[in-house]
Each structure stands twice: as structure tokens, then as C-alpha cells.
N, C-alpha and C. Protein backbone atom coordinates (compact mmCIF):
# COMPACT_ATOMS: atom_id res chain seq x y z
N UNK A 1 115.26 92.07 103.94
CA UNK A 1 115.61 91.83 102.56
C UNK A 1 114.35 91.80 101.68
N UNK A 2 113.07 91.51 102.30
CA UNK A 2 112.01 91.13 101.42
C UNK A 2 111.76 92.52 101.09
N UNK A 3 111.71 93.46 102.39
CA UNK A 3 110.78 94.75 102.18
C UNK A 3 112.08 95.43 100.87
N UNK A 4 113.04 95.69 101.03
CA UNK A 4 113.51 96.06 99.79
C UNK A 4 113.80 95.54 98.27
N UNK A 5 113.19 93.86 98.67
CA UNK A 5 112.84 93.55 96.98
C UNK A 5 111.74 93.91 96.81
N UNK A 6 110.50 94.59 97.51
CA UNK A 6 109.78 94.77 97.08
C UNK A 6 109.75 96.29 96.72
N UNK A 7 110.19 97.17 97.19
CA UNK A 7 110.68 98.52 96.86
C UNK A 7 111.00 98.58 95.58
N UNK A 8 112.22 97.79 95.38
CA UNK A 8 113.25 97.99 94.08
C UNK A 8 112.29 97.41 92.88
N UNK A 9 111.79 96.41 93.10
CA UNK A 9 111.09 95.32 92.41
C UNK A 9 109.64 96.06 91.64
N UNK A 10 109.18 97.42 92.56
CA UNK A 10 107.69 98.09 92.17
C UNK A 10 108.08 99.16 91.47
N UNK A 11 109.55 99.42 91.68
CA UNK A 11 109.54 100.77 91.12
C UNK A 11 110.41 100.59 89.56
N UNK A 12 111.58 99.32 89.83
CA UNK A 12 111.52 98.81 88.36
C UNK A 12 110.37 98.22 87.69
N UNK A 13 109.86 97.72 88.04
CA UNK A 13 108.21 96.77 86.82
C UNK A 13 107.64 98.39 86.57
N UNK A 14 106.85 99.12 87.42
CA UNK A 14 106.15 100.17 86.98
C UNK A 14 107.10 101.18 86.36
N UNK A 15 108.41 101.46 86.48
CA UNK A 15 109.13 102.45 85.98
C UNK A 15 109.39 102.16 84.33
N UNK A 16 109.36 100.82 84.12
CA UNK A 16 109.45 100.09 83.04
C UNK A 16 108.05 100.45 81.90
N UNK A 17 107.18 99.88 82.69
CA UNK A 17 105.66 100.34 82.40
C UNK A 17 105.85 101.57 81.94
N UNK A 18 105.92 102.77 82.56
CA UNK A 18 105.90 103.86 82.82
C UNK A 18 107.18 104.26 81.27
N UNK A 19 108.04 103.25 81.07
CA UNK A 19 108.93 103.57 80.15
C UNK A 19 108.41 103.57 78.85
N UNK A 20 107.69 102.52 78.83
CA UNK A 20 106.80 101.84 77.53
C UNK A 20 105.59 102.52 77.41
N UNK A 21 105.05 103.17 78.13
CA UNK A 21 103.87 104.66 77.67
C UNK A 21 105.30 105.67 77.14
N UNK A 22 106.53 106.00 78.07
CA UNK A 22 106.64 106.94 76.83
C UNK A 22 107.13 107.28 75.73
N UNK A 23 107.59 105.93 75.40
CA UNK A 23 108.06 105.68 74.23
C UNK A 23 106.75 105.41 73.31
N UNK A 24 105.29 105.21 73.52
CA UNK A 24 104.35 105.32 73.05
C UNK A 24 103.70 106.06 72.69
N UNK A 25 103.78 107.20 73.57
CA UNK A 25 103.12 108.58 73.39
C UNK A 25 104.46 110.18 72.98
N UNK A 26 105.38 109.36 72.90
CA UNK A 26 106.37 110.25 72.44
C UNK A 26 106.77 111.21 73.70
N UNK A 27 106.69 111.11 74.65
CA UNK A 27 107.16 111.88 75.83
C UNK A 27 108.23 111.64 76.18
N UNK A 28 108.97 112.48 77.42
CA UNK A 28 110.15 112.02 77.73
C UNK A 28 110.42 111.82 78.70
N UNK A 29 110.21 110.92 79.78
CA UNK A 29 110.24 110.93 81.15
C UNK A 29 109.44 110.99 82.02
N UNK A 30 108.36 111.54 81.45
CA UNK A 30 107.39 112.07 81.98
C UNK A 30 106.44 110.20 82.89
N UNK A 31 106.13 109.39 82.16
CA UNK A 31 105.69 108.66 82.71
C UNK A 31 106.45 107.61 83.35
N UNK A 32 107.55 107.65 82.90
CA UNK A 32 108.48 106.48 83.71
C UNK A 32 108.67 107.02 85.26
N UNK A 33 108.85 108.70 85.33
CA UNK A 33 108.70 109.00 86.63
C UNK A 33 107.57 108.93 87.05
N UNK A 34 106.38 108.97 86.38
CA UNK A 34 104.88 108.76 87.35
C UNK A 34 104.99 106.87 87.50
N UNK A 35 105.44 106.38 87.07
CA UNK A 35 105.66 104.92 86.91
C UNK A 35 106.47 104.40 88.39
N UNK A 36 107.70 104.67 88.46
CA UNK A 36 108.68 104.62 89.26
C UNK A 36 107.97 105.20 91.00
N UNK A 37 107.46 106.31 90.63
CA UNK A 37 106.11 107.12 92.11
C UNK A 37 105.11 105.82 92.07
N UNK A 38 104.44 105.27 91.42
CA UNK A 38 103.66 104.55 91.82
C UNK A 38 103.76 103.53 92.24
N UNK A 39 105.11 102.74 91.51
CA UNK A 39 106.06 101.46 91.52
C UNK A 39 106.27 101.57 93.37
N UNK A 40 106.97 102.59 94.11
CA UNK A 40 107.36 102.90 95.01
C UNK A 40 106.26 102.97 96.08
N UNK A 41 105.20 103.40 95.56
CA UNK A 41 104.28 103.36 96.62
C UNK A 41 103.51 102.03 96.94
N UNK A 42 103.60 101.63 95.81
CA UNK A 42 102.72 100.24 95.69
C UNK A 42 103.80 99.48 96.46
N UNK A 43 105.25 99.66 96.44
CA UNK A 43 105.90 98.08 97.34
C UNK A 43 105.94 98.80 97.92
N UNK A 44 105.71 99.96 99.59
CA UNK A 44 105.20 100.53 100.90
C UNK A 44 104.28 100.00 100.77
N UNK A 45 103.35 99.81 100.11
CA UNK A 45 102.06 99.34 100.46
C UNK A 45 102.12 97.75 100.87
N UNK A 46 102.78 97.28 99.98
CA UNK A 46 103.08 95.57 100.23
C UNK A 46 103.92 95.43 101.70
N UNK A 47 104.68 96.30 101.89
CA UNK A 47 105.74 95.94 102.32
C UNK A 47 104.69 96.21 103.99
N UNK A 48 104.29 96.97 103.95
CA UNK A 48 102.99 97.04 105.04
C UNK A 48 101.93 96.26 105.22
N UNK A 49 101.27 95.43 104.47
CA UNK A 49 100.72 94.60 104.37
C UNK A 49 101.14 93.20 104.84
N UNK A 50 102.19 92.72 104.45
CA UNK A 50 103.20 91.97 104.31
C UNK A 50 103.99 91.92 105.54
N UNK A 51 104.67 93.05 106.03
CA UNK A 51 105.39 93.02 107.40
C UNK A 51 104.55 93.79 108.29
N UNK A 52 103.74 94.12 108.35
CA UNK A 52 103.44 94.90 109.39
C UNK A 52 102.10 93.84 110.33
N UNK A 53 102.33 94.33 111.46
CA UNK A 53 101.38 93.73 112.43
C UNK A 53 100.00 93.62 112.38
């Protein structure tokens, strides 16, 4: 349960992030999906850190 709050949890906060550049820079999607990719990699990364041996 942890490793997928942390999944869901990185890729909403950064997808969010990622929402609020592009409503800043007038784009459309463009960074909420680089947001959501990084969100995602960053909780694998925790989630490895965190559960792994």
C-alpha cells in the first residue's frame, strides 16, 4: 500500500507542478506530462529506497 501511495502521490504533486508551469507559460500539456514522468520516477525511486533491501 505504501509503494503505491507513493507512485500516485509523485505523479499527482509533480503533475500538478507540471500543471501550474503550463498554465504559466501558456502551453498545453506539455509540462504536466513532463511533471507526471518525473512525479513517477521519483516515487520508483522512493519506493526503492524505502522497500528495497
Amino acid at each position: 500500500m505504501v509503494a503505491i501511495s507513493y507512485l500516485i502521490g509523485g505523479m499527482v504533486v509533480w503533475g500538478g507542478i507540471g500543471w501550474l508551469v503550463d498554465q504559466w507559460l501558456g502551453t498545453e500539456g506539455i509540462g504536466m506530462g513532463i511533471g507526471a514522468v518525473i512525479g513517477g520516477a521519483a516515487g520508483v525511486y522512493l519506493v526503492v529506497r524505502r522497500l528495497g533491501a
